[in-house]
Protein backbone atom coordinates (compact mmCIF):
# COMPACT_ATOMS: atom_id res chain seq x y z
CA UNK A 1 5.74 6.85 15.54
CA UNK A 2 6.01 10.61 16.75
CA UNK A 3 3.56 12.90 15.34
CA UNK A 4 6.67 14.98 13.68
CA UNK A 5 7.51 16.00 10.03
CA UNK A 6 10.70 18.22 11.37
CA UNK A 7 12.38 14.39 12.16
CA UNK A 8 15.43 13.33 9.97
CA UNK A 9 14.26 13.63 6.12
CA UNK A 10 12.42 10.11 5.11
CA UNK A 11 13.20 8.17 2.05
CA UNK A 12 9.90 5.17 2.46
CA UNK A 13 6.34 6.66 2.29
CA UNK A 14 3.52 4.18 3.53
CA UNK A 15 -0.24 4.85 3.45
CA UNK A 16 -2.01 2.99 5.76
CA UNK A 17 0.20 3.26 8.25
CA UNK A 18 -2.04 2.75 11.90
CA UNK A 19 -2.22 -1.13 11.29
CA UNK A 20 -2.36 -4.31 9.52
CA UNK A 21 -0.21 -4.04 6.58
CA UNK A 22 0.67 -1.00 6.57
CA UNK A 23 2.00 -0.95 9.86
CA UNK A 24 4.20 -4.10 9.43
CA UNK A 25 5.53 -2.28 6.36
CA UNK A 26 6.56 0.60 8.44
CA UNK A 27 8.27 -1.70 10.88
CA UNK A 28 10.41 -3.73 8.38
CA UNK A 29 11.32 -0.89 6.71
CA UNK A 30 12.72 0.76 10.04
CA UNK A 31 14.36 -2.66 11.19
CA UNK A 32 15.85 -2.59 8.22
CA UNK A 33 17.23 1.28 8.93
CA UNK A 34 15.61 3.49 6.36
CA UNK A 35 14.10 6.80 7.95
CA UNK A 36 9.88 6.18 7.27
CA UNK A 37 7.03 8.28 7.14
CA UNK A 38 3.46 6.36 7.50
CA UNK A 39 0.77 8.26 7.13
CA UNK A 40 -2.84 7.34 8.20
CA UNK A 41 -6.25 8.76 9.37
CA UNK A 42 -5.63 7.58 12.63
CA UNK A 43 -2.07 7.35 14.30
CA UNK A 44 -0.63 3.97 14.68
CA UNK A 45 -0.28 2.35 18.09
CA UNK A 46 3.52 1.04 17.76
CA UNK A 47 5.22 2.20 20.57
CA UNK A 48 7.08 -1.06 22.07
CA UNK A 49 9.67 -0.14 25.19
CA UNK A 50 12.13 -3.43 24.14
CA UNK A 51 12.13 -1.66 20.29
CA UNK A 52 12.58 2.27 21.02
CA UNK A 53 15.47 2.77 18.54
CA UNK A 54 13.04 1.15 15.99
CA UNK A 55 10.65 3.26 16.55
CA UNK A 56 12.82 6.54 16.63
CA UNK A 57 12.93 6.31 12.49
CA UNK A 58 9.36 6.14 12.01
CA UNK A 59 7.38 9.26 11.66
CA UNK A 60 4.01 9.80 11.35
CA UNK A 61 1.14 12.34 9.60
CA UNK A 62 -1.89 12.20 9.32
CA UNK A 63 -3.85 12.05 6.09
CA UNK A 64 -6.83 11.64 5.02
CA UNK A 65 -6.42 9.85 1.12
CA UNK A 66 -10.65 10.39 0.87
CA UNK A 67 -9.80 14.51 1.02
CA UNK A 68 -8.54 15.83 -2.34
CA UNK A 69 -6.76 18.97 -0.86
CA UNK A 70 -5.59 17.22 2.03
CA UNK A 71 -2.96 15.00 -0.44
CA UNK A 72 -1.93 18.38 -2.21
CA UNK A 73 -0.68 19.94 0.91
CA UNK A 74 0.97 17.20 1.56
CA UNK A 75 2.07 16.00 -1.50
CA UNK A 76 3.89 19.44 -1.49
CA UNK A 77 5.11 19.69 1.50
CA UNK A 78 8.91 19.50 2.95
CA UNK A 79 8.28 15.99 4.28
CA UNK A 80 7.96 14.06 1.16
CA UNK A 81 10.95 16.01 -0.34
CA UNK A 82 13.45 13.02 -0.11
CA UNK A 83 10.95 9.70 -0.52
CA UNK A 84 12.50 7.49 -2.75
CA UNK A 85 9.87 4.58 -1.98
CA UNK A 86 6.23 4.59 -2.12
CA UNK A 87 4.38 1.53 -0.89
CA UNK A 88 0.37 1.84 -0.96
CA UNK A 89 -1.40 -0.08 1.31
CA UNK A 90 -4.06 2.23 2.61
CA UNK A 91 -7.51 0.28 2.39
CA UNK A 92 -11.33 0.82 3.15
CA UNK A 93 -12.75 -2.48 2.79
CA UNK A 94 -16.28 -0.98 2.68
CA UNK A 95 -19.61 -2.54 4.92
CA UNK A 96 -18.76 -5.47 6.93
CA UNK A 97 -20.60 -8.31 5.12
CA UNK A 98 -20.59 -9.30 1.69
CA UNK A 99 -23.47 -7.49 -0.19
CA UNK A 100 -24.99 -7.12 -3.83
CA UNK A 101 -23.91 -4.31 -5.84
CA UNK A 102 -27.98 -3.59 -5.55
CA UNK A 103 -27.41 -3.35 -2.07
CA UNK A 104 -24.19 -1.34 -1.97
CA UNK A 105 -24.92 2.21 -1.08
CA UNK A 106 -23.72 5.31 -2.93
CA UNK A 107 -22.13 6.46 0.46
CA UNK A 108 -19.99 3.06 0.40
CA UNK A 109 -19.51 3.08 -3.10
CA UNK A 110 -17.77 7.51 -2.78
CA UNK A 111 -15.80 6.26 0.60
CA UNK A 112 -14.31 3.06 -0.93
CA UNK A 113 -13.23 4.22 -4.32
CA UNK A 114 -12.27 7.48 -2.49
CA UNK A 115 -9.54 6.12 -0.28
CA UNK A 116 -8.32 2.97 -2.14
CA UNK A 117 -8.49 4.62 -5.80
CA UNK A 118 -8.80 7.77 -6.46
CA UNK A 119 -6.62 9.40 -2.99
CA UNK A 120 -3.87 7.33 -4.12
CA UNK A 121 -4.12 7.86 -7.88
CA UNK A 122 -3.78 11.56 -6.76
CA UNK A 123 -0.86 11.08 -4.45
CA UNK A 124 1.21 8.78 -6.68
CA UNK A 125 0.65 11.55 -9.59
CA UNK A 126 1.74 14.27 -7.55
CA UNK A 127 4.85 12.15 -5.95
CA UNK A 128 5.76 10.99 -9.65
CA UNK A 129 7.81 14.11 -9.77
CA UNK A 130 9.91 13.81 -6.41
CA UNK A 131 10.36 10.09 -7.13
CA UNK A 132 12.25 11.14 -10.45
CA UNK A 133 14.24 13.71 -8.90
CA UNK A 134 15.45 11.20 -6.50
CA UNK A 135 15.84 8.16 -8.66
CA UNK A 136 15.74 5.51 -8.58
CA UNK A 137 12.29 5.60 -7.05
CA UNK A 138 10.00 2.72 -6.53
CA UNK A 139 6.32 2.13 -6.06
CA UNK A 140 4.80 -0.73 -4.61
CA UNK A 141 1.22 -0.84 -4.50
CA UNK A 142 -0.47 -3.78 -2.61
CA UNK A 143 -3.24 -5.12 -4.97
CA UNK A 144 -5.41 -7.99 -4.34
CA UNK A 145 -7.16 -10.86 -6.02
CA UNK A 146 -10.50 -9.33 -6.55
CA UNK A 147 -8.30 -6.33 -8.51
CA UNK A 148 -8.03 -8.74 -11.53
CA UNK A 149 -10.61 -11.58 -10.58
CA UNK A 150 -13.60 -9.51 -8.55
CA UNK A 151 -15.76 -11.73 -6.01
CA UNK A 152 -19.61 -11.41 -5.91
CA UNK A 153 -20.70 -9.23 -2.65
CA UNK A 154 -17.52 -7.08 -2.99
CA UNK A 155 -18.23 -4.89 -5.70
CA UNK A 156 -17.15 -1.62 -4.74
CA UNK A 157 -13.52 -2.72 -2.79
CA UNK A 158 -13.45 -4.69 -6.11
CA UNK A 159 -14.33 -1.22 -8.11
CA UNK A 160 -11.52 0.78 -6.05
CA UNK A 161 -9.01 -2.17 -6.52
CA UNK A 162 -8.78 -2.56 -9.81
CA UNK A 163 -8.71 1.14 -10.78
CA UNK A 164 -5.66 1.72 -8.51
CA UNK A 165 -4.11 -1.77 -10.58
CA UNK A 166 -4.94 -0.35 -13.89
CA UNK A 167 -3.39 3.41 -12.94
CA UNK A 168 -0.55 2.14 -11.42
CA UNK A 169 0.07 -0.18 -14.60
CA UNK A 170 -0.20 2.92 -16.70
CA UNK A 171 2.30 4.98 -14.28
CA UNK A 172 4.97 1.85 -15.31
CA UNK A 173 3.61 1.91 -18.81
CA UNK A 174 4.45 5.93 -19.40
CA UNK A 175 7.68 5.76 -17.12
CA UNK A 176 9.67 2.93 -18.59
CA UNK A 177 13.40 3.28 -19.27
CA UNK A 178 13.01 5.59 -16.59
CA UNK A 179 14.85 5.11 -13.38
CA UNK A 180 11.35 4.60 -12.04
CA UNK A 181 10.59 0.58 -10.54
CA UNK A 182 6.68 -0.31 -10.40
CA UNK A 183 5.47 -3.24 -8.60
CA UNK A 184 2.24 -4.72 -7.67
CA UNK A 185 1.57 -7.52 -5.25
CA UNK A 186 -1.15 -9.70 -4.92
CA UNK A 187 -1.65 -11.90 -1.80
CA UNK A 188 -2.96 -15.58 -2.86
CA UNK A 189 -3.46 -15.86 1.09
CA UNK A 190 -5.76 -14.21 3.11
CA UNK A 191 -3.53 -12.01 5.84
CA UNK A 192 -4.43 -12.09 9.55
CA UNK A 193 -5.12 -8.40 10.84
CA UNK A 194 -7.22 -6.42 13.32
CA UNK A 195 -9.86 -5.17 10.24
CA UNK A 196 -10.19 -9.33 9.37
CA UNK A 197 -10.69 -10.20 12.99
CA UNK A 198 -13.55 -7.71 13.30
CA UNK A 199 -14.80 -8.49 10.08
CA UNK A 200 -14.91 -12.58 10.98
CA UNK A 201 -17.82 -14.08 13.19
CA UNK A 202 -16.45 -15.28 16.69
CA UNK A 203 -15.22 -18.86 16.67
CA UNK A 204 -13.63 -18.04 13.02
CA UNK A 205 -10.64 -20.28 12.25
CA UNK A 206 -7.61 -18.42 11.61
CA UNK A 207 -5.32 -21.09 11.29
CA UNK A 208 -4.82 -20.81 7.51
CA UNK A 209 -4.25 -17.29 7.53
CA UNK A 210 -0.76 -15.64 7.23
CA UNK A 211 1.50 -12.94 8.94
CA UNK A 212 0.80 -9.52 7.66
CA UNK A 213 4.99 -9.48 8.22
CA UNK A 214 5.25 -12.10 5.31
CA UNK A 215 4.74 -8.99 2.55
CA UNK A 216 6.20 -6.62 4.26
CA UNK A 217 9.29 -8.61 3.87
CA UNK A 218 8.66 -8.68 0.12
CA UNK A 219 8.37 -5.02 -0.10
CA UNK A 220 11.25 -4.36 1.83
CA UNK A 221 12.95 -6.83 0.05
CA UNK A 222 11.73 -5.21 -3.92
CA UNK A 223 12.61 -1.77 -2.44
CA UNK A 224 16.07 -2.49 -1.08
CA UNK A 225 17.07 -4.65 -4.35
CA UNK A 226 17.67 -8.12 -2.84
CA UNK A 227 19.41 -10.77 -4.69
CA UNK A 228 18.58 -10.87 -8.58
CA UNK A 229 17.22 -7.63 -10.64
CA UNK A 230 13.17 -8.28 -10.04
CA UNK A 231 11.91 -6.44 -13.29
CA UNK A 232 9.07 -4.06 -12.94
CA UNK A 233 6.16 -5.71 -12.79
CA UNK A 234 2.48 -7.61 -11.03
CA UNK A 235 3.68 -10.61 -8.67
CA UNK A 236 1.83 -13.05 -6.82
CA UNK A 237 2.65 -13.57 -2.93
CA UNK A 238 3.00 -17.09 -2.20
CA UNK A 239 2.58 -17.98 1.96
CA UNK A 240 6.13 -18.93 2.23
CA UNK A 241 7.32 -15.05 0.76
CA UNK A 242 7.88 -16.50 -2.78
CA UNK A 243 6.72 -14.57 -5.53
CA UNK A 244 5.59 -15.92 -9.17
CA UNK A 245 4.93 -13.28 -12.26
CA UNK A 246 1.24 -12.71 -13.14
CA UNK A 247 1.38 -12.64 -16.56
CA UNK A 248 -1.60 -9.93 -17.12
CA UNK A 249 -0.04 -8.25 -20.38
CA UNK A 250 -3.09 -8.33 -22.93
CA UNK A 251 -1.61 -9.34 -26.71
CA UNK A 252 -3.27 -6.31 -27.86
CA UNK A 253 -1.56 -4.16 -30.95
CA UNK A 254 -0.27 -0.69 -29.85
């Protein structure tokens, strides 16, 4: 990715853009020939001398989704001008280790719900009005399993999860009829990537894990409008790329 927002205008934004993810996002989308902008704390390592048209459509800034008036600038800036796709995938797992919430320090607990929740809460809200201008937007947030079904000794990714589920649920809620699609995604299968492999003691079998490239081709797929209208809506990511509705919709009188 060049460090460039005066490249050709780009219609996917991807948080989370340096790896994991993220970064297969970014690559899918660009195979796939749509101009991309990741964005990131730390700039991506993608450059690959077999794929260097690939890598001409991606461009990369950095931002930092824990710094509140980092996101306006950039929310506001030229760059973003002609996204038509937002896919969230920016995460801070927290401490490596599972650990009580008695344990979990208040430093974890700002950082985590910082980046995963409340920097993309921000972005999306400030993006809401771009993504209208250019409709038909879409926004594709990755969620996760502990978003609707938190795991003991995770409390705080757990925290930041399901607030980002819950605000992006009320971003479809408020929006519909308008040209405006909303998906989540939830991974039933743990993904291989560089943060699990640290995060794993050595000898850990990986075998059951999957290809980070396995949603990316789901997102690409949701964004582009493959095959049959996909309503709005919270899937579930099977291992072979399938995806099943979670029916989360409480019966609960408006």
């Amino acid at each position: 990715m060049t460090n460039s927002l005066s490249a050709n205008p780009a219609n996917v934004l991807v948080t989370g853009a340096s790896q994991g993810i993220g970064r297969a996002i970014c690559k899918e989308f660009a195979r796939r020939g749509h101009a991309v902008l990741g964005v990131s704390r730390t700039k991506p390592e993608l450059h690959d001398p077999n794929q260097s048209n690939l890598f001409a459509s991606l461009t990369w800034a950095s931002l930092d989704l824990a710094n509140t008036d980092e996101i306006g600038g950039f929310a506001s800036s030229q760059a973003v001008s002609s996204i038509r796709t937002v896919v969230l995938s920016a995460v801070d797992y927290g401490l490596n280790g599972r650990h009580s919430v008695s344990t979990t320090l208040p430093e974890e607990w700002r950082r985590v719900i910082s980046t995963n929740c409340i920097g993309h809460c921000i972005l999306v809200s400030q993006l809401l009005p771009t993504l209208l201008h250019n409709a038909p937007g879409v926004v594709i947030n990755i969620s996760s399993d502990v978003a609707v079904l938190p795991a003991p000794g995770r409390a705080a990714y757990a925290a930041s999860k399901a607030g980002l589920h819950a605000m992006v649920r009320a971003v479809a809620e408020e929006h519909l009829g308008d040209q405006l699609q909303i998906y989540q995604l939830i991974p039933t299968f743990q993904l291989l990537t560089a943060g699990i492999r640290r995060r794993r003691p050595a000898g850990h079998d990986f075998s059951s894990y999957g290809d980070p490239a396995i949603i990316a081709r789901v997102v690409t797929r949701l964004a582009d409008r493959e095959g049959p209208s996909i309503p709005a809506g919270a899937y579930m990511v099977q291992p072979d790329g399938t995806i099943e509705e979670y029916g989360e919709r409480a019966a609960f009188p408006r």
